[in-house]
PDB file of N, CA and C in Angstrom:
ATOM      1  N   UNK A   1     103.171  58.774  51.830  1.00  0.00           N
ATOM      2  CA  UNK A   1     102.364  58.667  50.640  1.00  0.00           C
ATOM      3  C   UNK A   1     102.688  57.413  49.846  1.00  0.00           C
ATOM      4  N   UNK A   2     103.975  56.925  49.799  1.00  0.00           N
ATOM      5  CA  UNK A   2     104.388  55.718  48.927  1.00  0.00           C
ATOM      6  C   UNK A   2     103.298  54.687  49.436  1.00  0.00           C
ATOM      7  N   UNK A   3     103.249  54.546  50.965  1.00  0.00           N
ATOM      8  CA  UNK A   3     102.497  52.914  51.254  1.00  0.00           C
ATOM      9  C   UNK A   3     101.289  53.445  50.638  1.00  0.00           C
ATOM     10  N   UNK A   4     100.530  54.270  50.412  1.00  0.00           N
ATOM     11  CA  UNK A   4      98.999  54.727  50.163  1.00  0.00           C
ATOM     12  C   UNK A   4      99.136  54.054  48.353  1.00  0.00           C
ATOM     13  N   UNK A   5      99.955  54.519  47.940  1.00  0.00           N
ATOM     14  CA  UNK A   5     100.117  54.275  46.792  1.00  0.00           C
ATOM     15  C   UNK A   5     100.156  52.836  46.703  1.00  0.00           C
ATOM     16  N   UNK A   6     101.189  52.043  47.279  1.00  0.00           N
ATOM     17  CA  UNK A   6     101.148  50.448  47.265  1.00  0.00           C
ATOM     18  C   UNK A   6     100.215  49.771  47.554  1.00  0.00           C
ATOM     19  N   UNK A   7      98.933  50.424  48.580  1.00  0.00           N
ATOM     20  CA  UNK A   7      97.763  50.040  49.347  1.00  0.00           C
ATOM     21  C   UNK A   7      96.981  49.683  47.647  1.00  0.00           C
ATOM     22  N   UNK A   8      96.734  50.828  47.418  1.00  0.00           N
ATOM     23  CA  UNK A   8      95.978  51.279  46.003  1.00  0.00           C
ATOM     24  C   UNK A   8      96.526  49.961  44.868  1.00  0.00           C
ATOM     25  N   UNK A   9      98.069  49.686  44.977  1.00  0.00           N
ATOM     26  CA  UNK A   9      98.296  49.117  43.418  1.00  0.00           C
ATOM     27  C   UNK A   9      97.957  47.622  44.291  1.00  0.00           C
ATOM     28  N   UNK A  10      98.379  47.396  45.634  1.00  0.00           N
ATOM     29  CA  UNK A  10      98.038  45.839  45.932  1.00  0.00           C
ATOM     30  C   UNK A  10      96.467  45.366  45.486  1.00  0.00           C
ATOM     31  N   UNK A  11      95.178  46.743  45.955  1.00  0.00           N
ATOM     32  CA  UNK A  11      94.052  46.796  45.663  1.00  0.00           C
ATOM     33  C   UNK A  11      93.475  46.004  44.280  1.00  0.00           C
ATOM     34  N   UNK A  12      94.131  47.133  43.477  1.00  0.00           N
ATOM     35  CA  UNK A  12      94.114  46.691  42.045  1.00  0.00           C
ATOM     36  C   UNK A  12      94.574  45.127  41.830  1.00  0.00           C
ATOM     37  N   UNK A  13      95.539  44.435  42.385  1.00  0.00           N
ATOM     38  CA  UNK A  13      96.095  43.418  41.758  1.00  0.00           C
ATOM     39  C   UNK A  13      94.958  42.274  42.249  1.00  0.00           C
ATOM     40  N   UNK A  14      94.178  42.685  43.213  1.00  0.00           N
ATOM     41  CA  UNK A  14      93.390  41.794  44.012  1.00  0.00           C
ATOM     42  C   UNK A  14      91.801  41.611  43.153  1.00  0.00           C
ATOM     43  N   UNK A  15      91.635  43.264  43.151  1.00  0.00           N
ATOM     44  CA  UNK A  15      90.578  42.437  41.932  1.00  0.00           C
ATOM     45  C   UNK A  15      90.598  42.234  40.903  1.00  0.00           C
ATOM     46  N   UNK A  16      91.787  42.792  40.554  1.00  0.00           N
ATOM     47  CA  UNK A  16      92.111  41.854  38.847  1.00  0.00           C
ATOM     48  C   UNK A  16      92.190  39.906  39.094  1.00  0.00           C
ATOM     49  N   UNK A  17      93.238  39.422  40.277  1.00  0.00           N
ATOM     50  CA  UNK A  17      92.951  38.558  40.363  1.00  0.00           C
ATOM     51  C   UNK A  17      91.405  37.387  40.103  1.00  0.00           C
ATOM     52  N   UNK A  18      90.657  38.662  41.025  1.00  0.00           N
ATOM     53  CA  UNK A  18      89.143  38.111  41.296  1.00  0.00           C
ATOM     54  C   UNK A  18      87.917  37.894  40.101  1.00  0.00           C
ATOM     55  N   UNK A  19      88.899  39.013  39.224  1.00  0.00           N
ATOM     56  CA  UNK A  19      87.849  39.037  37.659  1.00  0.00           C
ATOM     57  C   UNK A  19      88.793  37.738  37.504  1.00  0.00           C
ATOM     58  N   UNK A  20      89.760  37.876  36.973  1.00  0.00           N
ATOM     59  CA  UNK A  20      90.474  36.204  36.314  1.00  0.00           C
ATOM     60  C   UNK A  20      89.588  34.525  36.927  1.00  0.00           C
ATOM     61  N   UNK A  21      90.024  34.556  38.374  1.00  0.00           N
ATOM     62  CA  UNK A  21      89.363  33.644  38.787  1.00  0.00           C
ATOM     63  C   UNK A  21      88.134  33.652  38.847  1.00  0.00           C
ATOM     64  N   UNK A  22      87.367  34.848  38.435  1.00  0.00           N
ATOM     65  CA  UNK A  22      85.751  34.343  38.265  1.00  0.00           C
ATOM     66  C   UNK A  22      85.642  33.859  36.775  1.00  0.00           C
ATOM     67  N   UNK A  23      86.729  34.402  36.156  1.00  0.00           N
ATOM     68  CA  UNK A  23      86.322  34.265  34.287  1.00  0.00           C
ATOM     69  C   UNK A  23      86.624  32.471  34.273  1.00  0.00           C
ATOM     70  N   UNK A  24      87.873  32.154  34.934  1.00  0.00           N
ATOM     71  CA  UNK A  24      88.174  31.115  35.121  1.00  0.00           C
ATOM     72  C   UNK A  24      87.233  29.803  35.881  1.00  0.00           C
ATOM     73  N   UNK A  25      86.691  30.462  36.952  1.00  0.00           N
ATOM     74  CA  UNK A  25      85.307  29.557  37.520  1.00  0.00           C
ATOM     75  C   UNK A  25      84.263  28.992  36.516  1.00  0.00           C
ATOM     76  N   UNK A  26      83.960  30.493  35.570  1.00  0.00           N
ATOM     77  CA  UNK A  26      82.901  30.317  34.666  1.00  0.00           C
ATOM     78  C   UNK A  26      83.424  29.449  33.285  1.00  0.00           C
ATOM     79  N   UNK A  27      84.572  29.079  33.165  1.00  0.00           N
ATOM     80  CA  UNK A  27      85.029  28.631  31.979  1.00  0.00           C
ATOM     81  C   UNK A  27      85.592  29.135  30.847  1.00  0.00           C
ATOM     82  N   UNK A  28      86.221  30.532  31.150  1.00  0.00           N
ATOM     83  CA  UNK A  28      86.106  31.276  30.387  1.00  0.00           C
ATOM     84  C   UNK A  28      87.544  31.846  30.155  1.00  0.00           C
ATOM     85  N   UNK A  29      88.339  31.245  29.044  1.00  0.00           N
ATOM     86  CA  UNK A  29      89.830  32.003  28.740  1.00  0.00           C
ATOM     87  C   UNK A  29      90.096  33.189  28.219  1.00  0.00           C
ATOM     88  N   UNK A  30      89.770  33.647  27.108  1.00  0.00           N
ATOM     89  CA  UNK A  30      89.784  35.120  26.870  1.00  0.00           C
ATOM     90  C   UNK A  30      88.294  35.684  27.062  1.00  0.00           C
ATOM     91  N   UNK A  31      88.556  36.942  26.318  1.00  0.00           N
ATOM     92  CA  UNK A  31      87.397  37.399  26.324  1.00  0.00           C
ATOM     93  C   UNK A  31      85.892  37.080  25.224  1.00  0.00           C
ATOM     94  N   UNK A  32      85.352  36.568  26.072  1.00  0.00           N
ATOM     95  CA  UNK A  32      83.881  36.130  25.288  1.00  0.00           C
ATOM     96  C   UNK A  32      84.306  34.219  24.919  1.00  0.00           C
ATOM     97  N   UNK A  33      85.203  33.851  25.093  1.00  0.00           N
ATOM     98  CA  UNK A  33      85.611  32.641  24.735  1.00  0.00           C
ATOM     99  C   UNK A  33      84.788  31.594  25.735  1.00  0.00           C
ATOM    100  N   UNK A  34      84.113  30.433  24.837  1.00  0.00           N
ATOM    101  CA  UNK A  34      83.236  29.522  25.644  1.00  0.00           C
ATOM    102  C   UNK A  34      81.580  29.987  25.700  1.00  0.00           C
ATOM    103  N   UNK A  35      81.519  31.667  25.615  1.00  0.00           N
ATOM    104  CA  UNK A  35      80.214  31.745  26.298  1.00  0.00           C
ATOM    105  C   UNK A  35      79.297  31.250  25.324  1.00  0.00           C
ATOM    106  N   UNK A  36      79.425  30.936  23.859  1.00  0.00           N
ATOM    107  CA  UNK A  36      78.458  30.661  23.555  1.00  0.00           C
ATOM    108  C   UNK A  36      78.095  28.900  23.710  1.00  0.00           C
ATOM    109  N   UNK A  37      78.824  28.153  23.969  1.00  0.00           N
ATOM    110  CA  UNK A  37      78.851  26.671  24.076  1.00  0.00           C
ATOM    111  C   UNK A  37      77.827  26.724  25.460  1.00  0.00           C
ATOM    112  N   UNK A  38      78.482  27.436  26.622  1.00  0.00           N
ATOM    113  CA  UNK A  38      77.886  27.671  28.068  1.00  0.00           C
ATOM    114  C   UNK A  38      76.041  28.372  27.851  1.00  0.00           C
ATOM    115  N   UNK A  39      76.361  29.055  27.159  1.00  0.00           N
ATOM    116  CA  UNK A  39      74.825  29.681  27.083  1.00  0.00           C
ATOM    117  C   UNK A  39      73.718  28.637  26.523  1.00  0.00           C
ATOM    118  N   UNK A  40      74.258  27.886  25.395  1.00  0.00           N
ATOM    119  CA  UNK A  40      73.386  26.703  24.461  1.00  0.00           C
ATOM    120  C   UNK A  40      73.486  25.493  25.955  1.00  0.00           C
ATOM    121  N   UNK A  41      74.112  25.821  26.551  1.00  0.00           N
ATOM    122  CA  UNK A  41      73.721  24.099  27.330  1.00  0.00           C
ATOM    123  C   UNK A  41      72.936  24.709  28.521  1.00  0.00           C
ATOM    124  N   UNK A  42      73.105  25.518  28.643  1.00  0.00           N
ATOM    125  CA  UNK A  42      72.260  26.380  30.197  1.00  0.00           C
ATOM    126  C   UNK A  42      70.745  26.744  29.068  1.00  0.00           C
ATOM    127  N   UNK A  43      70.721  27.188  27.942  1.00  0.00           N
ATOM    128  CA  UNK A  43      69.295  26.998  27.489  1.00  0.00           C
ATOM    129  C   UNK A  43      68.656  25.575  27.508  1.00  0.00           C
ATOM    130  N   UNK A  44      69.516  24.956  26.819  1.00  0.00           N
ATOM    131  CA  UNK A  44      69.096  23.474  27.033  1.00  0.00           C
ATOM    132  C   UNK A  44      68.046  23.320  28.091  1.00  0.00           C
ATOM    133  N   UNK A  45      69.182  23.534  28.779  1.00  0.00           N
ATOM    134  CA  UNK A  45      68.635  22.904  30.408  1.00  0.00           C
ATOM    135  C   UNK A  45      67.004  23.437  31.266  1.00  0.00           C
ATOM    136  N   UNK A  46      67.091  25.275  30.580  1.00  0.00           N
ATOM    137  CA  UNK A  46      66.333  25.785  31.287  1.00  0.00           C
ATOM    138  C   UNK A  46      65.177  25.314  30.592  1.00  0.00           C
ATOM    139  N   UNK A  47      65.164  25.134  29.236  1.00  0.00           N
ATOM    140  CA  UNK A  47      64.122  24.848  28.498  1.00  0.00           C
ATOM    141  C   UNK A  47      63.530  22.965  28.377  1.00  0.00           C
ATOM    142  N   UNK A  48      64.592  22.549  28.743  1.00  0.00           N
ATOM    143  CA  UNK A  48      63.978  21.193  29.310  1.00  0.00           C
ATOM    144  C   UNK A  48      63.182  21.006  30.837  1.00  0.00           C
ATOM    145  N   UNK A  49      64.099  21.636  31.657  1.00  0.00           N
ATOM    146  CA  UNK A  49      63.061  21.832  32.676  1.00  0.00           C
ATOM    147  C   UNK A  49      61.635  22.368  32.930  1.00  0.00           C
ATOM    148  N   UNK A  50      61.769  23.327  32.058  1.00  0.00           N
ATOM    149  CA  UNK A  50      60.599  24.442  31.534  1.00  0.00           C
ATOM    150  C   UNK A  50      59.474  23.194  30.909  1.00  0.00           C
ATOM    151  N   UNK A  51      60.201  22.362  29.832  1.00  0.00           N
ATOM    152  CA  UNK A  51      59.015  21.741  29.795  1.00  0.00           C
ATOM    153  C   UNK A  51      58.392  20.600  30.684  1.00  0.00           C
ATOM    154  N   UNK A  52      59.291  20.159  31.498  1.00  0.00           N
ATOM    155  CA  UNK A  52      58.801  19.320  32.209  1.00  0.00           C
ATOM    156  C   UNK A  52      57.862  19.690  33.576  1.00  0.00           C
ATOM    157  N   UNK A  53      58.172  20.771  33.739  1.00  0.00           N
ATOM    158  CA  UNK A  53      57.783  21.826  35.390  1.00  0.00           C
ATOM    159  C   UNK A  53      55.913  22.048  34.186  1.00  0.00           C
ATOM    160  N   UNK A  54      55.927  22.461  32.764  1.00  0.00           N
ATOM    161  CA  UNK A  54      55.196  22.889  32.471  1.00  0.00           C
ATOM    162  C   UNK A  54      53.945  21.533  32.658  1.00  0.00           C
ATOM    163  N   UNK A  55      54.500  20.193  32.012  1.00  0.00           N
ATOM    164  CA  UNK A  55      53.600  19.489  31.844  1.00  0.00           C
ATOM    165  C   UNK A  55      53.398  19.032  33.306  1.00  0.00           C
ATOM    166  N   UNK A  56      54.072  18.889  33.898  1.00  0.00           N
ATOM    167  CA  UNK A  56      53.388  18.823  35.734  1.00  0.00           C
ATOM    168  C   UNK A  56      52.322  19.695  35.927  1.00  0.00           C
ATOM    169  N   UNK A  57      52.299  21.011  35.834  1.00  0.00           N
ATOM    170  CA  UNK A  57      51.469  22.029  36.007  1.00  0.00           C
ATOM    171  C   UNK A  57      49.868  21.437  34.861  1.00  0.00           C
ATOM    172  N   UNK A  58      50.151  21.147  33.673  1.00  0.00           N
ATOM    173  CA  UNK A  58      48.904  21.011  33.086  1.00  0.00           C
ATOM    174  C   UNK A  58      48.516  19.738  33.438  1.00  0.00           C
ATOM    175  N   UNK A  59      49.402  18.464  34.222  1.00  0.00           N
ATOM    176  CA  UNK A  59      48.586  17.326  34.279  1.00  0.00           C
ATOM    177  C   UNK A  59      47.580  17.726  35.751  1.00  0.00           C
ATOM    178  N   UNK A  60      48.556  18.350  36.601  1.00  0.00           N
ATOM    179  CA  UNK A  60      48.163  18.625  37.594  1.00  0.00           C
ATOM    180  C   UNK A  60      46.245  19.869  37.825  1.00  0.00           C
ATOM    181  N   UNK A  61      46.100  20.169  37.034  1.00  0.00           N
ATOM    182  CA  UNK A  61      45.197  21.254  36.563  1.00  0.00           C
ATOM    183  C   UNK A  61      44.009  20.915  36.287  1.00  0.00           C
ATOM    184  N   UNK A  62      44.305  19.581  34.831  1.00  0.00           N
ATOM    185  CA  UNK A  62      43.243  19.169  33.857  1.00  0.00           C
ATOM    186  C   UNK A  62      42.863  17.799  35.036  1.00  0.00           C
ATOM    187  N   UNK A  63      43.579  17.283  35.619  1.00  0.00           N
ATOM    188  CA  UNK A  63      43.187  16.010  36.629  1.00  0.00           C
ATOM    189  C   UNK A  63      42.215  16.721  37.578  1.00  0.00           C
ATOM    190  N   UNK A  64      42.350  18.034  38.466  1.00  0.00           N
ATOM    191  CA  UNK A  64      41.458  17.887  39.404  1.00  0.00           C
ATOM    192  C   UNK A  64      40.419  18.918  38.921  1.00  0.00           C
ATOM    193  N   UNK A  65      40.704  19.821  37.415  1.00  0.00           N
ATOM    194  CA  UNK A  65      39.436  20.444  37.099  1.00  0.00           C
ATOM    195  C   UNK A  65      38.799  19.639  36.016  1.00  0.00           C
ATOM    196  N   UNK A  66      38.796  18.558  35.082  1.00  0.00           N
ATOM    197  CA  UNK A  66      38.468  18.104  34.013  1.00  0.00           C
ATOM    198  C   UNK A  66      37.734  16.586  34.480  1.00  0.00           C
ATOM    199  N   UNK A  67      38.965  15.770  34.367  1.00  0.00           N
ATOM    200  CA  UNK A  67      39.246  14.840  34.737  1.00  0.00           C
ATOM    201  C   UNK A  67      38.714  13.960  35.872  1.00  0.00           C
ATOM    202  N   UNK A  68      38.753  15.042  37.152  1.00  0.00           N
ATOM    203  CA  UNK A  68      37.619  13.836  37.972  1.00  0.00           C
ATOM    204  C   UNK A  68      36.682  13.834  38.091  1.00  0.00           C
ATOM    205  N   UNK A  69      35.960  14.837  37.211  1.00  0.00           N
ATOM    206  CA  UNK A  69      34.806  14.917  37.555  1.00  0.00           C
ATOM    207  C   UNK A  69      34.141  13.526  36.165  1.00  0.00           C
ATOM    208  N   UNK A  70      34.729  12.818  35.371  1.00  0.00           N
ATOM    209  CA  UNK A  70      34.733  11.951  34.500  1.00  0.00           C
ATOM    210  C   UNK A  70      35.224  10.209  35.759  1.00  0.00           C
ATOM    211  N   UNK A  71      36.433  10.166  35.619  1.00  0.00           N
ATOM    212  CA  UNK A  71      37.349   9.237  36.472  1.00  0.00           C
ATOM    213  C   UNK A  71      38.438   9.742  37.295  1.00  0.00           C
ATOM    214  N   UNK A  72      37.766   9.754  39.078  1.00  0.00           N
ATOM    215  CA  UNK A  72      38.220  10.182  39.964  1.00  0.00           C
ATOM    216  C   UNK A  72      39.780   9.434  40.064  1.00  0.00           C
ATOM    217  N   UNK A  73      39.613   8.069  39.546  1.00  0.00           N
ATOM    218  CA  UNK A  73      41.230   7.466  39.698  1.00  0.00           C
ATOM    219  C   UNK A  73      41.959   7.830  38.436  1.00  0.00           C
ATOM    220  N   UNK A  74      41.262   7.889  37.529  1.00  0.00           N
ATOM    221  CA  UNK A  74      42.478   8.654  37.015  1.00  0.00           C
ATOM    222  C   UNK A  74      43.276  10.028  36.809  1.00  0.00           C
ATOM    223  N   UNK A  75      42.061  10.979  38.102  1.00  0.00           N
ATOM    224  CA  UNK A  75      42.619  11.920  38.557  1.00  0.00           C
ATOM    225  C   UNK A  75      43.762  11.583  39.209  1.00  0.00           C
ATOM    226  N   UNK A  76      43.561  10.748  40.215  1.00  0.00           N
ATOM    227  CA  UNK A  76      44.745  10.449  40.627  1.00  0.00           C
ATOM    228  C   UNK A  76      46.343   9.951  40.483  1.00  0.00           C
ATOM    229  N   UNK A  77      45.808   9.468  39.363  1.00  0.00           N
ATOM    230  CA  UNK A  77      47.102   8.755  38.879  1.00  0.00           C
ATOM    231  C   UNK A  77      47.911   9.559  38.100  1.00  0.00           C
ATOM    232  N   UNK A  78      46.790  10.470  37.589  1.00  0.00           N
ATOM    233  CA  UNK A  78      48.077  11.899  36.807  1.00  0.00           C
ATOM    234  C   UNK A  78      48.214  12.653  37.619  1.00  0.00           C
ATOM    235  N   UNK A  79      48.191  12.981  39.093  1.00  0.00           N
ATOM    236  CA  UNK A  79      48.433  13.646  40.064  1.00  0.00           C
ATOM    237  C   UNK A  79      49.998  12.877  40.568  1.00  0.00           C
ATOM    238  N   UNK A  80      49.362  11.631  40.248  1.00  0.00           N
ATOM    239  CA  UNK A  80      50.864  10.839  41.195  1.00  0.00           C
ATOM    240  C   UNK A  80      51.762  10.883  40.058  1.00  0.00           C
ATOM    241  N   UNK A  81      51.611  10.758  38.177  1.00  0.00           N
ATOM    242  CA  UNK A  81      52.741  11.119  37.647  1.00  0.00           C
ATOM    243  C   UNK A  81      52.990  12.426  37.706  1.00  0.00           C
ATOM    244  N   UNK A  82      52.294  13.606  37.493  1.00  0.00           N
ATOM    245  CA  UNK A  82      53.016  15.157  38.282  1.00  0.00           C
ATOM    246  C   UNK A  82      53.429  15.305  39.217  1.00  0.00           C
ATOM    247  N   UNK A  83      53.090  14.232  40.427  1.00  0.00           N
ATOM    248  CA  UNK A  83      54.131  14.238  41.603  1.00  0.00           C
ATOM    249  C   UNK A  83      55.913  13.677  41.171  1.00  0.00           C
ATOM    250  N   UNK A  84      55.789  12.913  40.076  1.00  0.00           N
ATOM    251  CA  UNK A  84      57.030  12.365  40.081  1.00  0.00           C
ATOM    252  C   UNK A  84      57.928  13.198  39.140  1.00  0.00           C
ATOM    253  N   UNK A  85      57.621  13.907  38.273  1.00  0.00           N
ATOM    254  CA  UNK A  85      58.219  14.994  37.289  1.00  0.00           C
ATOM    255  C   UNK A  85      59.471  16.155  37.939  1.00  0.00           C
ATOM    256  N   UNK A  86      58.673  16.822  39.181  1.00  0.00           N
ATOM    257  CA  UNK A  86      60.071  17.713  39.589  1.00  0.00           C
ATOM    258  C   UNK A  86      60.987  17.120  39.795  1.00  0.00           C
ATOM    259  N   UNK A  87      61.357  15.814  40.504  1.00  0.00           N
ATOM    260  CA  UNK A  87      62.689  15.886  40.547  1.00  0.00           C
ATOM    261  C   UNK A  87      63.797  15.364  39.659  1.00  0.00           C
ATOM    262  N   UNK A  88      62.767  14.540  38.686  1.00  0.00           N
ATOM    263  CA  UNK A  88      63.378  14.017  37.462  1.00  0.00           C
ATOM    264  C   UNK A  88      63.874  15.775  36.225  1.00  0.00           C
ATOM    265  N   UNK A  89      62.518  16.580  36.766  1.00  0.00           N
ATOM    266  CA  UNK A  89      63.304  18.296  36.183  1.00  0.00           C
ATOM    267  C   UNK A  89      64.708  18.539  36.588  1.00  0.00           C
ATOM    268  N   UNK A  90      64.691  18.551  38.190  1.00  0.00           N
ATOM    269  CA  UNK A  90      65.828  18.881  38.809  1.00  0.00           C
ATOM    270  C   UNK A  90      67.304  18.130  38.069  1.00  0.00           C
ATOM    271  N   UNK A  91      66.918  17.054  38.599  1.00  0.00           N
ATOM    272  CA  UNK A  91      68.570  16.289  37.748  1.00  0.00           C
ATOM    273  C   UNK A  91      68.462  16.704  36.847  1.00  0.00           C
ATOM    274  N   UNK A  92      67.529  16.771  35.495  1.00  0.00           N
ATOM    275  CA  UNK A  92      68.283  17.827  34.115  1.00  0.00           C
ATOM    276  C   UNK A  92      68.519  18.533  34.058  1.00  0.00           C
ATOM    277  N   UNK A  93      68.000  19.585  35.070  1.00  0.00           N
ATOM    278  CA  UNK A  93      68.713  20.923  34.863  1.00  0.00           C
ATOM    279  C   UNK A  93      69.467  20.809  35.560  1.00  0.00           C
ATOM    280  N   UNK A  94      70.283  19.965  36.799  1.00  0.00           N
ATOM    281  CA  UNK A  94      71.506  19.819  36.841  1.00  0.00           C
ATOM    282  C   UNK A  94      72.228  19.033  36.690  1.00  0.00           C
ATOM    283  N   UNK A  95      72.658  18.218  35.389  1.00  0.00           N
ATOM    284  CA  UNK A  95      72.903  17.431  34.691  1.00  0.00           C
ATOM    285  C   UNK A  95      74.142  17.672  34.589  1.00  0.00           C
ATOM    286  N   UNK A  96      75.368  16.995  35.117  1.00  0.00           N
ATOM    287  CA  UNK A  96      76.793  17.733  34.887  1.00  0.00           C
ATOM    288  C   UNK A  96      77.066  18.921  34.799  1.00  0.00           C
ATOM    289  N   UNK A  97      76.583  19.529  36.035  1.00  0.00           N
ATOM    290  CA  UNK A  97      76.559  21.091  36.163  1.00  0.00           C
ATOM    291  C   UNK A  97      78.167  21.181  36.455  1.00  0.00           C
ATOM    292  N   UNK A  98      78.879  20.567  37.161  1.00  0.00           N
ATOM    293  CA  UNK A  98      79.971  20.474  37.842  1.00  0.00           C
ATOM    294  C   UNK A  98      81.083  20.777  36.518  1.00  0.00           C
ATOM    295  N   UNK A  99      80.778  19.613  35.846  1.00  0.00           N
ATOM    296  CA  UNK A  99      82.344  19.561  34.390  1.00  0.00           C
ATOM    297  C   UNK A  99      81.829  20.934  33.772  1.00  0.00           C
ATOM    298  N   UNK A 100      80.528  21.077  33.542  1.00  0.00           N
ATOM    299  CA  UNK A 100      80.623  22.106  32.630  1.00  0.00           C
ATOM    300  C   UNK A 100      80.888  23.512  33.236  1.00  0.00           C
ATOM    301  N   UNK A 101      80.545  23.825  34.231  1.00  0.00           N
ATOM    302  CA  UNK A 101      80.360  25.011  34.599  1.00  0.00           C
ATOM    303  C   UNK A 101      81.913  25.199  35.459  1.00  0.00           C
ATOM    304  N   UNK A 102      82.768  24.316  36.122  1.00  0.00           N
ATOM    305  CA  UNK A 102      84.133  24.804  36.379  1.00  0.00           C
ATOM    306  C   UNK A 102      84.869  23.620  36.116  1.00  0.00           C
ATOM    307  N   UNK A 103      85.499  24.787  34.637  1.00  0.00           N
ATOM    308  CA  UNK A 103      87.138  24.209  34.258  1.00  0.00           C
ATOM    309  C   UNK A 103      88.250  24.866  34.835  1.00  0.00           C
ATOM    310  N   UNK A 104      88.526  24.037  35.680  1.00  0.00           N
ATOM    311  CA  UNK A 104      90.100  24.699  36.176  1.00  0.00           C
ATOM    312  C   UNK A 104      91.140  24.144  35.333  1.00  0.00           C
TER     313      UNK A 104
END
């Protein structure tokens, strides 16, 4: 019965470890400490992307329902700047994802 018992307390020490090093992955020293700095820059982010993913979507929309039926090239040309928007989204929303998101 003793090893069953040691099985059990090694258990325990393993995912206590695993909460620490996840609190630690996430940036996080005590309890609740950091999350609100982490939450304001992850809104940031989602909400900058948000607007940029958004105005792709409306250039992309008003160009081939509005727009060409007025000037077919300049359907195009706000097609080719909504082509260029996602990935300029992407890098902001991951914009020093690395420093912020793990402090070891």
């Amino acid at each position: 019965m003793a090893g069953s018992q040691g099985t059990c307390a090694g258990r325990s020490s393993q995912v206590q470890r695993a909460r620490t090093s996840a609190r630690q992955w996430r940036g996080l020293r005590g309890p609740g400490a950091g999350r609100a700095a982490y939450g304001d820059i992850m809104r940031r982010r989602r909400v900058a992307y948000g607007i940029m993913m958004g105005t792709c979507l409306v250039l992309f929309v008003l160009a081939w329902s509005v727009v060409r039926l007025f000037s077919p090239a300049a359907a195009v040309a706000m097609s080719v700047v909504a082509m260029v928007i996602p990935p300029f989204a992407a890098v902001v929303a991951n914009w020093n994802i690395d420093r912020t998101d793990r402090r070891d």
